[in-house]
Protein backbone atom coordinates (compact mmCIF):
# COMPACT_ATOMS: atom_id res chain seq x y z
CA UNK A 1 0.00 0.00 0.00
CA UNK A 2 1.48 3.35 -0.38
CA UNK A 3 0.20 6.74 -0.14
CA UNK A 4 1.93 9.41 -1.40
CA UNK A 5 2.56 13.40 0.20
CA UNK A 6 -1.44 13.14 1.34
CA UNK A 7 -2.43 16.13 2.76
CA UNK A 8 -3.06 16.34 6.68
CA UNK A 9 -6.42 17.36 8.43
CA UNK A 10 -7.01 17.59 11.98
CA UNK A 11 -10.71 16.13 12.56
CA UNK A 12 -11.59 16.73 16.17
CA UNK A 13 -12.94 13.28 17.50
CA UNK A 14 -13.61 11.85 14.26
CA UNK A 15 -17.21 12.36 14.83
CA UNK A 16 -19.97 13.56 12.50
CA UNK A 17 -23.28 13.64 14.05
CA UNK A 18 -25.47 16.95 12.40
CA UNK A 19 -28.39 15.37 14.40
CA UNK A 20 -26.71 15.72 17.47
CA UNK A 21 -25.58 19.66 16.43
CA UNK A 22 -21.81 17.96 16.31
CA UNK A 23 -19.66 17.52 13.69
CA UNK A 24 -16.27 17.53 13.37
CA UNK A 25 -15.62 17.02 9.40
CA UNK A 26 -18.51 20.46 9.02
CA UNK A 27 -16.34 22.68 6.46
CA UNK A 28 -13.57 20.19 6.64
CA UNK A 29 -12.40 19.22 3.15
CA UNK A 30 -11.10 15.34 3.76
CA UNK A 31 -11.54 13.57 0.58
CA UNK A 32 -8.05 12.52 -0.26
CA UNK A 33 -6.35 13.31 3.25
CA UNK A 34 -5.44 11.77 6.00
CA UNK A 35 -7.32 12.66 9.29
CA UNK A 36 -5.96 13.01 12.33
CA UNK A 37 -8.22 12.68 15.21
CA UNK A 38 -7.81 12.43 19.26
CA UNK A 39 -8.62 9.38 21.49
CA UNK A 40 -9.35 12.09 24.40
CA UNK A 41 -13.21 10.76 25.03
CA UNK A 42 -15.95 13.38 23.89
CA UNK A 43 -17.85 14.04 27.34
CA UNK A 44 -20.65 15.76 25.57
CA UNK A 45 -22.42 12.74 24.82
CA UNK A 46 -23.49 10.15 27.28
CA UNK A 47 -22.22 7.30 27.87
CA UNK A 48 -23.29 4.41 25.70
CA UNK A 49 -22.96 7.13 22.69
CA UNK A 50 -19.66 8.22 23.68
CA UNK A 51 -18.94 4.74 23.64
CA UNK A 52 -20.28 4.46 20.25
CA UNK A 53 -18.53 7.71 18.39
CA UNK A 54 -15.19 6.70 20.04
CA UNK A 55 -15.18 2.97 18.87
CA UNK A 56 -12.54 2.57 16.19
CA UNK A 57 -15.11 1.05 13.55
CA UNK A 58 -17.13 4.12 14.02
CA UNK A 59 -14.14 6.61 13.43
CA UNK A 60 -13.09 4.62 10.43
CA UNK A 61 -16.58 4.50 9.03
CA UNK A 62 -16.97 7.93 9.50
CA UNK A 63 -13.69 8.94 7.71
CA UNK A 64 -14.68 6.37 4.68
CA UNK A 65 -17.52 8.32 4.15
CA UNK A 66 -16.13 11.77 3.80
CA UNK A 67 -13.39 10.18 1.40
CA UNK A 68 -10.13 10.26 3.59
CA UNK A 69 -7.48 7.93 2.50
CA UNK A 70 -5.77 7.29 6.14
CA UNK A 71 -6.36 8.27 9.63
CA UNK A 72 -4.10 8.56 12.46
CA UNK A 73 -5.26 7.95 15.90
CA UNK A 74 -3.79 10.59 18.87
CA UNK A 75 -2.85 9.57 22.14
CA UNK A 76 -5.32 10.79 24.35
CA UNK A 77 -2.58 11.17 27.32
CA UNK A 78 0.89 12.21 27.04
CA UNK A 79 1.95 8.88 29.20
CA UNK A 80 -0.03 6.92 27.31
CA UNK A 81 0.89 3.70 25.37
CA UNK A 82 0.32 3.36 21.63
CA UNK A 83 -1.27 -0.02 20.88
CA UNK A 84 0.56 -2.72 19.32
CA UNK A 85 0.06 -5.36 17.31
CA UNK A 86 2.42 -9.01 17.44
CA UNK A 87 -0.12 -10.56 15.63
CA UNK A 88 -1.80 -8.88 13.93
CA UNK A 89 -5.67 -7.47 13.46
CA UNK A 90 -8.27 -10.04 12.87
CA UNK A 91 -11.42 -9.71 10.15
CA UNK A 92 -14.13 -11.66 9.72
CA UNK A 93 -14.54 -12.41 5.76
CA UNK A 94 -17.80 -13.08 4.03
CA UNK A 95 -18.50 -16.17 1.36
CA UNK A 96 -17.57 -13.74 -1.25
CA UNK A 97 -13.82 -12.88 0.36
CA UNK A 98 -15.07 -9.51 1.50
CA UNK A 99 -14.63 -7.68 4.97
CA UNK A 100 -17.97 -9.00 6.99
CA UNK A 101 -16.78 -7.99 10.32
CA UNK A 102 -13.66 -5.71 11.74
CA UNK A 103 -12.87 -3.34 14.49
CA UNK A 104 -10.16 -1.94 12.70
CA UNK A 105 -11.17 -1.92 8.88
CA UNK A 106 -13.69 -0.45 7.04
CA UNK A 107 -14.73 -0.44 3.63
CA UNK A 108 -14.02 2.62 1.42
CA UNK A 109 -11.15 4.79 0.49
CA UNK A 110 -9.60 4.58 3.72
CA UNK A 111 -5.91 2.49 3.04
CA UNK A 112 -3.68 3.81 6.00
CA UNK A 113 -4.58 3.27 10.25
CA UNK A 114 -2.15 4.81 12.43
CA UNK A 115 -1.52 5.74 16.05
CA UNK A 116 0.43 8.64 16.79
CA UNK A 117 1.50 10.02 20.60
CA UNK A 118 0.25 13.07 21.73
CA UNK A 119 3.89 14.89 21.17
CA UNK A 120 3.64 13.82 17.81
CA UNK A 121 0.28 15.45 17.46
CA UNK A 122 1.56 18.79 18.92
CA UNK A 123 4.13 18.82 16.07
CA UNK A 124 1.77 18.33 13.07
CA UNK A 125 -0.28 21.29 14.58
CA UNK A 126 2.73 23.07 13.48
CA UNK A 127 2.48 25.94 10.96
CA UNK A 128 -1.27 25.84 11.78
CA UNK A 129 -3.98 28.76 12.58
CA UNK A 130 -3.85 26.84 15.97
CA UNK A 131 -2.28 25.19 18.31
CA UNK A 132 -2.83 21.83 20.10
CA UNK A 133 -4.07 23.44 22.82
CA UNK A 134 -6.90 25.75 21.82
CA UNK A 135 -8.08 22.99 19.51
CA UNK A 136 -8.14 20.54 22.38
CA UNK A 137 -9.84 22.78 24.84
CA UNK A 138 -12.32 23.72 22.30
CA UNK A 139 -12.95 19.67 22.36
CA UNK A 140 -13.55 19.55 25.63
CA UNK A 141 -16.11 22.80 25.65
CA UNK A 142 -17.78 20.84 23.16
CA UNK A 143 -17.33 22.91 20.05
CA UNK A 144 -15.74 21.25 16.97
CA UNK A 145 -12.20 22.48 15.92
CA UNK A 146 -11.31 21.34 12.30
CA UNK A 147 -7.98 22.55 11.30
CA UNK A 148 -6.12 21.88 8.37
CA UNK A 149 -2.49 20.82 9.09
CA UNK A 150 0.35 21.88 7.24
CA UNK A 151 2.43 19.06 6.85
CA UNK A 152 2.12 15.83 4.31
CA UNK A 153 2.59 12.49 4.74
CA UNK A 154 3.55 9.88 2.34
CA UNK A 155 3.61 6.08 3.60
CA UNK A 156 4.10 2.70 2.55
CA UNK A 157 3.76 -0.44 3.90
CA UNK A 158 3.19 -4.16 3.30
CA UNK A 159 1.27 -6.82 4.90
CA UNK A 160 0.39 -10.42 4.86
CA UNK A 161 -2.51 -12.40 5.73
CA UNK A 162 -3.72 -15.82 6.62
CA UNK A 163 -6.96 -17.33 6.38
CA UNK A 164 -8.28 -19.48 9.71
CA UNK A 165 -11.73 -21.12 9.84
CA UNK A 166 -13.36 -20.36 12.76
CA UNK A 167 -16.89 -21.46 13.52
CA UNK A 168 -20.04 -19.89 15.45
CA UNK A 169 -22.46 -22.72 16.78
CA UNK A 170 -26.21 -22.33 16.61
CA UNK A 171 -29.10 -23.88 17.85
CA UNK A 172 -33.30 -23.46 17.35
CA UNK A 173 -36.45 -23.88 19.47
CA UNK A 174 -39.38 -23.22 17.17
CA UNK A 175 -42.02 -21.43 18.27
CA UNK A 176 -45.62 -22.37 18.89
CA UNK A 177 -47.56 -19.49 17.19
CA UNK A 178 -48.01 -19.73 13.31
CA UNK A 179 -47.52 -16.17 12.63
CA UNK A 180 -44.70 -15.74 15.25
CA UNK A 181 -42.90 -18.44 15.13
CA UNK A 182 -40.90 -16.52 12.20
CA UNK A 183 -39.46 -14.06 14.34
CA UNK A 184 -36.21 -15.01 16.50
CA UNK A 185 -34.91 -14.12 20.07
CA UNK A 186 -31.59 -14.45 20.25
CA UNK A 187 -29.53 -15.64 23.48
CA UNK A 188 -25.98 -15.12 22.99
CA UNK A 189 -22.67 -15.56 24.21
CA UNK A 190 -18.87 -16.02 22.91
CA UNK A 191 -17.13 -19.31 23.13
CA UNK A 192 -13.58 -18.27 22.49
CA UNK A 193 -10.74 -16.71 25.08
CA UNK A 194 -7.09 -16.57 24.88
CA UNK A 195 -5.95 -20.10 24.27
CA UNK A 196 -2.11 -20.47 25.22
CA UNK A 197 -0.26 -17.07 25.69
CA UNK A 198 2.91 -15.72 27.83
CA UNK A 199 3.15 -17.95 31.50
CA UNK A 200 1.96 -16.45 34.28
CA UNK A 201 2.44 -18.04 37.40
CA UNK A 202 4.10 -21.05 36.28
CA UNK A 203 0.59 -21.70 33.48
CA UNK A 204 0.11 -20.75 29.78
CA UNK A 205 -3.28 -21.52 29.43
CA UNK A 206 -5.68 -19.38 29.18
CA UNK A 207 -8.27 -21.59 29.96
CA UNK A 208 -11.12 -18.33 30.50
CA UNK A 209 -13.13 -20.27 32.79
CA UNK A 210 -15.20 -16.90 34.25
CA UNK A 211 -14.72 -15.28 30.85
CA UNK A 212 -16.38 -16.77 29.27
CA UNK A 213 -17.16 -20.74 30.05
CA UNK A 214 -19.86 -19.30 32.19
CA UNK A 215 -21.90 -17.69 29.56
CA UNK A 216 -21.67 -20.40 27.50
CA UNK A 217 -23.18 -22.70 30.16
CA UNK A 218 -25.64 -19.80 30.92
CA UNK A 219 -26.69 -20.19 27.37
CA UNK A 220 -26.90 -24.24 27.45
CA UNK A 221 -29.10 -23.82 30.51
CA UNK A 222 -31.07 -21.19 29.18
CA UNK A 223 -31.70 -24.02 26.57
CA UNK A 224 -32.84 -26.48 28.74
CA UNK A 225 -35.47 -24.39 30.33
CA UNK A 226 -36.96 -23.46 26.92
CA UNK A 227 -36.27 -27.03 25.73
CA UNK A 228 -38.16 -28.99 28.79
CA UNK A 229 -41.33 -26.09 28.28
CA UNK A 230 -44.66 -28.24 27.64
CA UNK A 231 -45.61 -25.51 25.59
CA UNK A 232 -42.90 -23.46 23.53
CA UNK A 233 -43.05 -19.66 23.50
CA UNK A 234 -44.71 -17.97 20.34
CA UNK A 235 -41.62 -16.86 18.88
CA UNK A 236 -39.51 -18.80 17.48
CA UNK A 237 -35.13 -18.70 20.46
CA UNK A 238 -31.94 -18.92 18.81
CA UNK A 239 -28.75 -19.65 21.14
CA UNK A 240 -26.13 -18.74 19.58
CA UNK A 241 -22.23 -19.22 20.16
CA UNK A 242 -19.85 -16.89 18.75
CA UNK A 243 -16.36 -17.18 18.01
CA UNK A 244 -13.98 -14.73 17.59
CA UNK A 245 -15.49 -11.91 20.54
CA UNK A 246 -11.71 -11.64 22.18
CA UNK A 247 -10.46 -10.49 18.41
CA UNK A 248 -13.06 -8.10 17.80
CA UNK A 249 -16.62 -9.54 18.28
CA UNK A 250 -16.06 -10.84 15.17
CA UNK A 251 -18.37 -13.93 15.10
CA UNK A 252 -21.37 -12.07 16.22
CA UNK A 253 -20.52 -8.95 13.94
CA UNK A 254 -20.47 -11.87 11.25
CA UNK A 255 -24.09 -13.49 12.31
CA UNK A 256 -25.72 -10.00 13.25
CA UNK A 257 -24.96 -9.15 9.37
CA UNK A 258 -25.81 -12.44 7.62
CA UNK A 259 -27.61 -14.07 10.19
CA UNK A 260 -29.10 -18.35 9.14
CA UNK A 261 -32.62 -16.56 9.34
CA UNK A 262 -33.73 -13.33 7.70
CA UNK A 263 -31.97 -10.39 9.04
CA UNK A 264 -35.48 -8.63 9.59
CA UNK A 265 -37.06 -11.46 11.65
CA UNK A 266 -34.09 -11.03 14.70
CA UNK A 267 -36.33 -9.01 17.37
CA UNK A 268 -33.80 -9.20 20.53
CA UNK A 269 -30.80 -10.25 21.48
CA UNK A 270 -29.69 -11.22 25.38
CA UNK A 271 -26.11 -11.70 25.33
CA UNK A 272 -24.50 -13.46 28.20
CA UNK A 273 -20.50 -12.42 29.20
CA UNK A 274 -18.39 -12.77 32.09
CA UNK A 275 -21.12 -12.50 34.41
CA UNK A 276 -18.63 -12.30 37.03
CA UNK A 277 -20.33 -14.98 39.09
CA UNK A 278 -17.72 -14.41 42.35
CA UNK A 279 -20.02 -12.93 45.22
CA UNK A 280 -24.59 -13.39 45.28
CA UNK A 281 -26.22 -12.33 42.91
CA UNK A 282 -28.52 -9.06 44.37
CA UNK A 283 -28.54 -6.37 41.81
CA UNK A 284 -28.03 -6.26 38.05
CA UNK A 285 -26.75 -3.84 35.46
CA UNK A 286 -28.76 -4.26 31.83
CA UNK A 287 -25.78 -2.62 29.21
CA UNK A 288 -28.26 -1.61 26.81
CA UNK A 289 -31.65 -2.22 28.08
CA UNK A 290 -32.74 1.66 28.53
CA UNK A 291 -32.31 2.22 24.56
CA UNK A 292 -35.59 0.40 23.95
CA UNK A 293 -38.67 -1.62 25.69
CA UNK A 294 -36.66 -4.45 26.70
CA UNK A 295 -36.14 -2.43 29.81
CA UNK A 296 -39.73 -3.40 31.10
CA UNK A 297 -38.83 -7.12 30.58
CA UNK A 298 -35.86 -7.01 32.60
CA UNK A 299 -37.45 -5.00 35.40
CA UNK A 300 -40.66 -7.47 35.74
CA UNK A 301 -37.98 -10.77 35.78
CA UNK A 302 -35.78 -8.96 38.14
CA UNK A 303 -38.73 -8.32 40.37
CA UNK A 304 -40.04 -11.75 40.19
CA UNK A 305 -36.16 -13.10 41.28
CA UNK A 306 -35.89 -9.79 44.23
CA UNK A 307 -33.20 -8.65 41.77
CA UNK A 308 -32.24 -4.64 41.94
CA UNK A 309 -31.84 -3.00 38.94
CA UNK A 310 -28.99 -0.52 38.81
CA UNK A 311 -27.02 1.84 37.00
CA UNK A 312 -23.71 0.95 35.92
CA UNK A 313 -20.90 1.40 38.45
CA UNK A 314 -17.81 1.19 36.25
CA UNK A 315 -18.87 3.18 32.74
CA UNK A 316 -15.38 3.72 31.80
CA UNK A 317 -15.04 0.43 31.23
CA UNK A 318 -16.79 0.97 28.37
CA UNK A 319 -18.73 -2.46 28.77
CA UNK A 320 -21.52 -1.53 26.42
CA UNK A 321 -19.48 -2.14 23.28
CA UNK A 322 -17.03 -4.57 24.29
CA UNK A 323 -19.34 -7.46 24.12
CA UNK A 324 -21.73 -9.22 21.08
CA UNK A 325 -24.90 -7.35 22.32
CA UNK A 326 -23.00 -4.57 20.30
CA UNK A 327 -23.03 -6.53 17.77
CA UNK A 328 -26.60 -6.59 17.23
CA UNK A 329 -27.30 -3.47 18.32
CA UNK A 330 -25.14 -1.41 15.05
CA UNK A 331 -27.47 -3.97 12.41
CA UNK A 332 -30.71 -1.99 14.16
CA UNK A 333 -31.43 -5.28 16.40
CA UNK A 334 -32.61 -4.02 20.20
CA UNK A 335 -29.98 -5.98 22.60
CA UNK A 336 -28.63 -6.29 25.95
CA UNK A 337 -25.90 -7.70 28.22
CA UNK A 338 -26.99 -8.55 31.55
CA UNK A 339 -24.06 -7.69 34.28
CA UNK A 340 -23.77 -7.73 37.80
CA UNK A 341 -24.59 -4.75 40.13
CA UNK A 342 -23.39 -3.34 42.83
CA UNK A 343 -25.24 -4.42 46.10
CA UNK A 344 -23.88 -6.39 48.64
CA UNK A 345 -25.15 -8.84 51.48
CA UNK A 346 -23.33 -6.73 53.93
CA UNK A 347 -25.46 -3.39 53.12
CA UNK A 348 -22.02 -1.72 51.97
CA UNK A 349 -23.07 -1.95 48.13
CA UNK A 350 -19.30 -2.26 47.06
CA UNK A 351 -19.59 -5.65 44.76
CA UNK A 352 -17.83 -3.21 41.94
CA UNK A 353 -14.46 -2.68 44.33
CA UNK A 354 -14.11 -6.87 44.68
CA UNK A 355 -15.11 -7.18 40.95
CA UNK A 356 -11.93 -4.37 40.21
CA UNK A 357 -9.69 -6.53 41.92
CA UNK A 358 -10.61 -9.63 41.02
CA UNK A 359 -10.15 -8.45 37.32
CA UNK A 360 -7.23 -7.32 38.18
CA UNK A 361 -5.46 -10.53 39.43
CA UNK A 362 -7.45 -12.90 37.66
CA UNK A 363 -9.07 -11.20 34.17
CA UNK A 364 -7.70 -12.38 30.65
CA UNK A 365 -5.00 -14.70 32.72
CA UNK A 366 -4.22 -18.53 33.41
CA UNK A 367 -5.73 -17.96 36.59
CA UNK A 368 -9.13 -17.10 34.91
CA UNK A 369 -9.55 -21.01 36.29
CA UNK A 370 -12.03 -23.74 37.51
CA UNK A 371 -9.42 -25.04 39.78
CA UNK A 372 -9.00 -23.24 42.54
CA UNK A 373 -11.18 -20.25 40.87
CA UNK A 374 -14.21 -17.89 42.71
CA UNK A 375 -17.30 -19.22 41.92
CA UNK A 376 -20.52 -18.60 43.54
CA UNK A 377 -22.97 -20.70 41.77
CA UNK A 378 -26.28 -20.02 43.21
CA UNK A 379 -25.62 -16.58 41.82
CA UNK A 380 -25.03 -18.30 38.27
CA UNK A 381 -28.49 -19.87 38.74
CA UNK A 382 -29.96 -16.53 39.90
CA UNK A 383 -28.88 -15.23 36.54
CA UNK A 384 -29.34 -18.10 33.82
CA UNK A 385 -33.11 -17.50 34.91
CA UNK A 386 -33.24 -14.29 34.86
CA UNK A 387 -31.89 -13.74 31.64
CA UNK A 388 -34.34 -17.01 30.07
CA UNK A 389 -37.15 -14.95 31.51
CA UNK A 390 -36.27 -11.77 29.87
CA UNK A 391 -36.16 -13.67 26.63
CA UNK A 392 -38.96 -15.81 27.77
CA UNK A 393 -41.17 -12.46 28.26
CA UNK A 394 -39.91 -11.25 24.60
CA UNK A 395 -40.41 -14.80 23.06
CA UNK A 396 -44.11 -14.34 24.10
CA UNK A 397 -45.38 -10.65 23.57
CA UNK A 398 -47.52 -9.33 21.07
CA UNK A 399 -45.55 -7.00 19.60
CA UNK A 400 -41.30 -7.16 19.33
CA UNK A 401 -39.19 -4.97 21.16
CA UNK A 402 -39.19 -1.62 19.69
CA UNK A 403 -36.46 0.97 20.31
CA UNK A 404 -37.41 4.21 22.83
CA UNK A 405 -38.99 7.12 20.59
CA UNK A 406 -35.75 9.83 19.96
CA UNK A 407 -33.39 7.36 21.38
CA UNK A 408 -30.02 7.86 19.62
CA UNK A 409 -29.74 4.17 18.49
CA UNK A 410 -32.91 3.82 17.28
CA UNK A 411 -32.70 6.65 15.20
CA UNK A 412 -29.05 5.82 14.04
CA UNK A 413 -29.26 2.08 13.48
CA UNK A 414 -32.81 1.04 13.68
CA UNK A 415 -34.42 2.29 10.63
């Protein structure tokens, strides 16, 4: 690949959103430039849309589509690491050897993805009608501050690639209503981790027993309650189990888009990941849930199980996008990912503080383990049923899930 002396433009966020009064790329010429955007995170928007402008695929979209042929991604800190790469970025290819699935591709003119530290961005602002610094604080005021750059950059590169097959596993319970039985609820979760990596602790496998073993057997038991029903629901359960969520969500970003029943007939999708099953079960978090009517389903099965439904204690962890409910969610599909809350048997409503170090000893490690792991498993009962009778509640309504009226998603994705 090689571009050659492309001119530079400096995009803001990388966000273009008219309907939300924001856009970066307004009056910002970037069709055969390279844009260079910030990673700092664009606290105008709430969370689960910050989440959504910020995510790599949406930035490279977004560039695609106003015709620039590279971006380059700023450090949002001066400390801060740039990513790296030993093996490489994953895609998930369709039948016809085109991009079905990526976090870090996206179709169009863009050819070049870079990262850049923030020093490096302070020098390209160099010879500009700004600085760094008044184009960063008008960021963070919330006013968009294109600026064209007054450097060029020319680049070229080479790359390789392999093909691996990688499989997602599905599975049906038909529905009992003629008309309904055509539409789908979907309970998810992703079936791959780490396999064997770097030894920690004298172990290199990654065997990802928490994360994420214990959705899949949330999903299998899910199943069996659907499965041993005398009488199936009206509409029609898929479970579904993904590969590929560890490189990208790649398997579900493959089935959300070609899915083994018509695209149109998916109504909602519960997504099961790392439930973090280490402590009882008392309160849950729904990622996703308060986009659309779903959120009355899981409030009337929490009820029923004395389950409190809370807010989510940890939203920089940016949880709403880092698991296959996302997925479905960008292809217009209402979806949610049930997580634990914060409460606590002791009144002290701390669960998130033992959850942070947990992750932080145990999370994406050998020790991620059966033996010798945390496990509280009337808490993993607590929450196989209540996420079969969320998707019990959907698999029997009238009318599918519909997304809240002026809800962002809705009016981006589920048209």
């Amino acid at each position: 690949v090689m571009v050659n002396a492309a001119p530079l433009v400096f995009a803001g966020y990388g966000i273009s959103a008219p309907e939300r009064k924001y856009d970066d790329y307004a009056g910002l010429a970037a069709q055969g430039k390279i844009v260079v955007v910030t990673r700092q995170a664009p606290r105008q928007f709430g969370d689960n849309e910050r989440q959504y402008f910020s995510d790599l695929r949406t930035v490279l979209e977004t560039a695609a589509r106003h015709g620039a042929v590279g971006v380059l991604l700023a450090a949002a800190r001066p400390d801060a690491h740039l990513p790296d790469f030993p093996k490489g970025v994953v895609s998930a290819l369709g039948p016809d050897g085109q991009v079905a699935g990526s976090r870090s591709y996206a179709p169009g003119s863009v050819q070049l993805v870079g990262s850049i530290s923030a020093a490096t961005l302070h020098q390209l602002f160099a010879g500009a009608a700004t600085d760094t610094a008044r184009a960063l604080a008008a960021l963070r005021g919330g006013r968009p501050a294109p600026v064209v750059l007054a450097g060029r950059l020319s680049v070229s590169f080479r790359s390789r690639y392999q093909d691996v097959d990688s499989y997602n596993v599905v599975g049906k319970i038909a529905g009992s209503d003629p008309r309904l039985q055509a539409e789908y609820v979907v309970h998810s979760a992703h079936l791959d981790h780490l396999g064997v990596g770097p030894a920690l602790k004298g172990d290199s496998i990654y065997n990802g027993a928490h994360d994420n073993a214990t959705g899949v057997a949330s999903v299998l038991e899910i199943s069996k309650l659907y499965a041993r029903l005398p009488q199936k629901p009206r509409r029609s359960v898929l479970f579904v189990l993904v590969t590929g969520e560890e490189m990208g969500l790649l398997g579900s970003a493959y089935f959300a888009r070609a899915p083994t029943v018509p695209k149109a007939a998916l109504v909602a999708a519960l997504n099961t990941d790392m439930p973090t099953l280490i402590a009882p079960l008392l309160g849950v978090v729904p990622l996703g849930a308060d986009h659309s009517s779903l959120l009355t389903e899981v409030h009337r099965a929490a009820n029923y199980l004395n389950l409190a439904v809370e807010p989510d204690p940890e939203p920089a962890q940016n949880r709403f996008i880092r698991s296959d409910q996302y997925s479905f969610v960008v292809q217009g599909v209402p979806a949610l990912h049930i997580k634990y809350g914060n409460r606590t048997a002791d009144g002290q409503n701390n669960l998130s503080e033992a959850v942070q170090k947990w992750r932080a000893a145990t999370y994406h490690t050998p020790q991620d383990n059966y033996v010798g792991g945390t496990f509280d498993w009337a808490a993993g009962v607590k929450y196989a049923q209540l996420n079969f009778l969320i998707g019990y509640q959907v698999a029997q309504a009238a009318a599918r899930p519909r997304w809240n009226k002026g809800d962002f998603f809705g009016e981006r994705v589920g048209k």
